[in-house]
Protein backbone atom coordinates (compact mmCIF):
# COMPACT_ATOMS: atom_id res chain seq x y z
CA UNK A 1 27.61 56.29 8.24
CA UNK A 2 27.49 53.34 5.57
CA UNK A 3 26.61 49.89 6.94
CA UNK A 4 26.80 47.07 4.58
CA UNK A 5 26.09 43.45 3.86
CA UNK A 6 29.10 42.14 2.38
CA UNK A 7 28.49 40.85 -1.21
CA UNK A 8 28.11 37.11 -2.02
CA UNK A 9 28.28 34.82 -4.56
CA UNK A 10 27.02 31.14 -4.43
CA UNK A 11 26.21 28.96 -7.41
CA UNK A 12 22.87 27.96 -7.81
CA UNK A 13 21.89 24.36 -7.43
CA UNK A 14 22.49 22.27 -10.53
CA UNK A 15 20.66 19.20 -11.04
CA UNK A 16 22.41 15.85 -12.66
CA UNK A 17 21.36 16.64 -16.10
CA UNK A 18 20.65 20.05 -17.30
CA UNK A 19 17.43 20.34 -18.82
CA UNK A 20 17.30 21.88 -22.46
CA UNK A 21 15.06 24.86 -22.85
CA UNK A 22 12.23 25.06 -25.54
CA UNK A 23 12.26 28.00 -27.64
CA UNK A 24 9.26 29.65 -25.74
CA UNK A 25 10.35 28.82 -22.26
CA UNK A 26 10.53 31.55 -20.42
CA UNK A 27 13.85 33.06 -19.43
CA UNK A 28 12.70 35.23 -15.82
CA UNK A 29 14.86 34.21 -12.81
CA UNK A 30 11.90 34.64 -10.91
CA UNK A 31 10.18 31.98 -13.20
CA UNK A 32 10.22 28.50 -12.62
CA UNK A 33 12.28 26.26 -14.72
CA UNK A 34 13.72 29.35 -16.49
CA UNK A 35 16.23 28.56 -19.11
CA UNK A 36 18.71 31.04 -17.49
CA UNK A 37 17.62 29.28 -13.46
CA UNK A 38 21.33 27.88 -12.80
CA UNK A 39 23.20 30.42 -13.61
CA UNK A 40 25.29 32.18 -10.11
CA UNK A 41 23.79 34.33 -7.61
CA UNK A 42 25.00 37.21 -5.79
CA UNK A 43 23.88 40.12 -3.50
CA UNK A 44 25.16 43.24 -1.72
CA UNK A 45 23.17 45.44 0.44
CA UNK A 46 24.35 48.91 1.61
CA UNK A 47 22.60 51.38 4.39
CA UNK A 48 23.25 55.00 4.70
CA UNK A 49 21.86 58.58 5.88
CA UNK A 50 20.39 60.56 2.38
CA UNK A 51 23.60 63.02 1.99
CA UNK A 52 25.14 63.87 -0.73
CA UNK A 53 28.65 61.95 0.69
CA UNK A 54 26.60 59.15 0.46
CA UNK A 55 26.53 58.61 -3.06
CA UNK A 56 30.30 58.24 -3.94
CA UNK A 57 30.59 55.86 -1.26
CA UNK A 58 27.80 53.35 -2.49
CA UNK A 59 28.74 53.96 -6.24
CA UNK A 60 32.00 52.81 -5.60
CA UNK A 61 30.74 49.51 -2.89
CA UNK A 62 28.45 48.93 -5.85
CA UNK A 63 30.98 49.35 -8.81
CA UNK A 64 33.70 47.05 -6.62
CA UNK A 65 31.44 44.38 -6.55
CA UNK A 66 30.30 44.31 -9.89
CA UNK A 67 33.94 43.59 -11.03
CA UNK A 68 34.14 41.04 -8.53
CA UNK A 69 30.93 39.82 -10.52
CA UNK A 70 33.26 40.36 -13.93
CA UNK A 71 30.51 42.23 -15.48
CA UNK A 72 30.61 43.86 -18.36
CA UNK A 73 31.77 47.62 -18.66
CA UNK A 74 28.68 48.48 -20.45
CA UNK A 75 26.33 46.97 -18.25
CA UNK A 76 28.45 48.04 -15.39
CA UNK A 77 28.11 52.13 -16.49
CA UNK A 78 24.33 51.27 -16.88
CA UNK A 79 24.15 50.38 -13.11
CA UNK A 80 26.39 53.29 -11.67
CA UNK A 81 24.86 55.65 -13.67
CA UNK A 82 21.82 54.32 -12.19
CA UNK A 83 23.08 54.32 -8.82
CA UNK A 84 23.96 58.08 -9.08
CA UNK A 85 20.86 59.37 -10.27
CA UNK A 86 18.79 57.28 -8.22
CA UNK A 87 20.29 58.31 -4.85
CA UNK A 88 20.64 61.46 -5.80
CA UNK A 89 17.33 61.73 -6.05
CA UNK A 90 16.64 60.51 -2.51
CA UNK A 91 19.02 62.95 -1.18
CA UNK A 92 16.99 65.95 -3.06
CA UNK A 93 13.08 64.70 -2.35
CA UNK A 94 13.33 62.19 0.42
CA UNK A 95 15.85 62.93 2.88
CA UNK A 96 13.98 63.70 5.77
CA UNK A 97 12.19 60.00 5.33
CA UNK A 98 14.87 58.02 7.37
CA UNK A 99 17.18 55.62 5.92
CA UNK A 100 18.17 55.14 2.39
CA UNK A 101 19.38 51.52 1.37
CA UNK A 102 20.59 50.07 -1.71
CA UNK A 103 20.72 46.26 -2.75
CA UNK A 104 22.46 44.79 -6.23
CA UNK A 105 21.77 41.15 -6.44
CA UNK A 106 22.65 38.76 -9.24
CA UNK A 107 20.41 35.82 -10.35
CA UNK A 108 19.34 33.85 -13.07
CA UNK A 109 21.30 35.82 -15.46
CA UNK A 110 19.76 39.41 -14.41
CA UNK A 111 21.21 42.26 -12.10
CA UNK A 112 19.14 43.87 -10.04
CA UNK A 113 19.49 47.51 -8.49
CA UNK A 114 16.80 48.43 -5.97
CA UNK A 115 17.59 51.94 -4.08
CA UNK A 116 14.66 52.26 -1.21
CA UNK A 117 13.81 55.13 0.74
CA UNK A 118 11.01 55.70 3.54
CA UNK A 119 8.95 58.22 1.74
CA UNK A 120 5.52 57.66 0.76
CA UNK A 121 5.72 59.72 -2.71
CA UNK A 122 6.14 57.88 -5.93
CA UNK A 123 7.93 59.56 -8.65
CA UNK A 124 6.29 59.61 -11.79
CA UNK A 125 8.27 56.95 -14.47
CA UNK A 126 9.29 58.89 -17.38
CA UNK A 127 8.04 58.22 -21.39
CA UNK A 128 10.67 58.47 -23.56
CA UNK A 129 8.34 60.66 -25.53
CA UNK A 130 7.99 63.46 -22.80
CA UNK A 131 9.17 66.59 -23.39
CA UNK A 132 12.15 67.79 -21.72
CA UNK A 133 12.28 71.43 -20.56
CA UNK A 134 15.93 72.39 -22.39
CA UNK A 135 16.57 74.95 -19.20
CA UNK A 136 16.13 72.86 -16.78
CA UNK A 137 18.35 71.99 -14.44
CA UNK A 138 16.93 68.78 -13.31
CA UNK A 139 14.28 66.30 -14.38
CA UNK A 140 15.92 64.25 -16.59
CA UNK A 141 17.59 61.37 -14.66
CA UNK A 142 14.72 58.65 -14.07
CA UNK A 143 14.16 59.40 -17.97
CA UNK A 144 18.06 58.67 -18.82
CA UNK A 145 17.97 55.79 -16.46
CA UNK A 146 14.68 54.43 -18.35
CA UNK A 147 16.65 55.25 -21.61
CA UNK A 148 19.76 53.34 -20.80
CA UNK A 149 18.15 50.23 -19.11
CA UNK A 150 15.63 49.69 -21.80
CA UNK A 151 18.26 49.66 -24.38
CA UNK A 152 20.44 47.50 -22.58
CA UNK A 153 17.52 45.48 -22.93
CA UNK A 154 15.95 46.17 -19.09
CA UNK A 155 13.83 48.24 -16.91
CA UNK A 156 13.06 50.61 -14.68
CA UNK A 157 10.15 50.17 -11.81
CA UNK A 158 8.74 51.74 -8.95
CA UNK A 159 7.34 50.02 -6.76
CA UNK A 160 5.63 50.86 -2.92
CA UNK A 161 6.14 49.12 0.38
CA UNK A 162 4.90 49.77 3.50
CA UNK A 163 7.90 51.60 4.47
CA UNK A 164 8.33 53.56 1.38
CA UNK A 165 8.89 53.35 -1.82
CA UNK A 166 11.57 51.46 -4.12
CA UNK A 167 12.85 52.06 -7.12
CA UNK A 168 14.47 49.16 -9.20
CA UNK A 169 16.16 48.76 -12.27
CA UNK A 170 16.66 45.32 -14.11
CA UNK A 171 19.05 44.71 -16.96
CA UNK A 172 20.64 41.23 -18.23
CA UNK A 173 23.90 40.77 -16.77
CA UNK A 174 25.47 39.84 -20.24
């Protein structure tokens, strides 16, 4: 079963006069007087059991509201690709951990993709440099979702909670 959080977006608060940006100030969302702080903000949140029918189903909550975003295509592929091989992976080494949940948010100017799961096991973040086994019939999708964020000009993290683990990637939303 997929619960959800329906997706919102709410403009951020402008004030009277929109400051200017220096060169060097920093553009984070999460910063402070970023340069890129009043742009809209959005979020979606979607639970579900680890399966395999789970993954369709969010991919296409995910890619709905991303159009409802107006996002671009090629940022838009980044994400669903990411969504794919990202719950994919909780369905093949974290199932039995409980709950799987993903969350896209928009703000400041970045999307956000966060798919959590309640196992304790990190996965280890790819190099670009690593070799790849050519016969091997998995392995390679944290390293082509490292790939495609970082040239769209984002990330990939991993980070651990005290419920499990999360896995997030971060790429400009223009």
């Amino acid at each position: 079963m997929l619960t959800s959080t329906p997706p919102t977006v709410r403009p951020a608060t402008r004030p009277a006069t929109r400051p200017v940006a220096a060169p060097d100030t920093p553009t984070d969302p999460d910063t402070p007087g970023s340069a890129t702080a009043y742009r809209p903000r959005g979020f979606g949140r979607w639970a579900a059991e680890p399966t395999a029918a789970s993954a369709p189903l969010i991919r296409s909550r995910v890619r709905s509201v991303l159009e409802g975003w107006d996002i671009t295509a090629e940022i838009t592929d980044v994400l669903l690709l990411a969504v794919s091989e990202l719950v994919g992976n909780v369905v093949l080494h974290a199932a039995g951990a409980g709950r799987l949940r993903v969350e896209v948010s928009l703000r400041g100017g970045w999307l956000q993709l966060e798919v959590t799961d309640g196992a304790s096991a990190l996965p280890r973040l790819p190099h670009p440099r690593d070799e790849v086994d050519p016969d091997a019939e998995s392995g390679r999708g944290l390293l082509i979702v490292h790939l495609m964020a970082t040239e769209a000009g984002g990330r990939l993290s991993v980070q651990a909670g005290e419920f499990g683990k999360s896995v997030r990637v971060r790429v400009p939303a223009a």
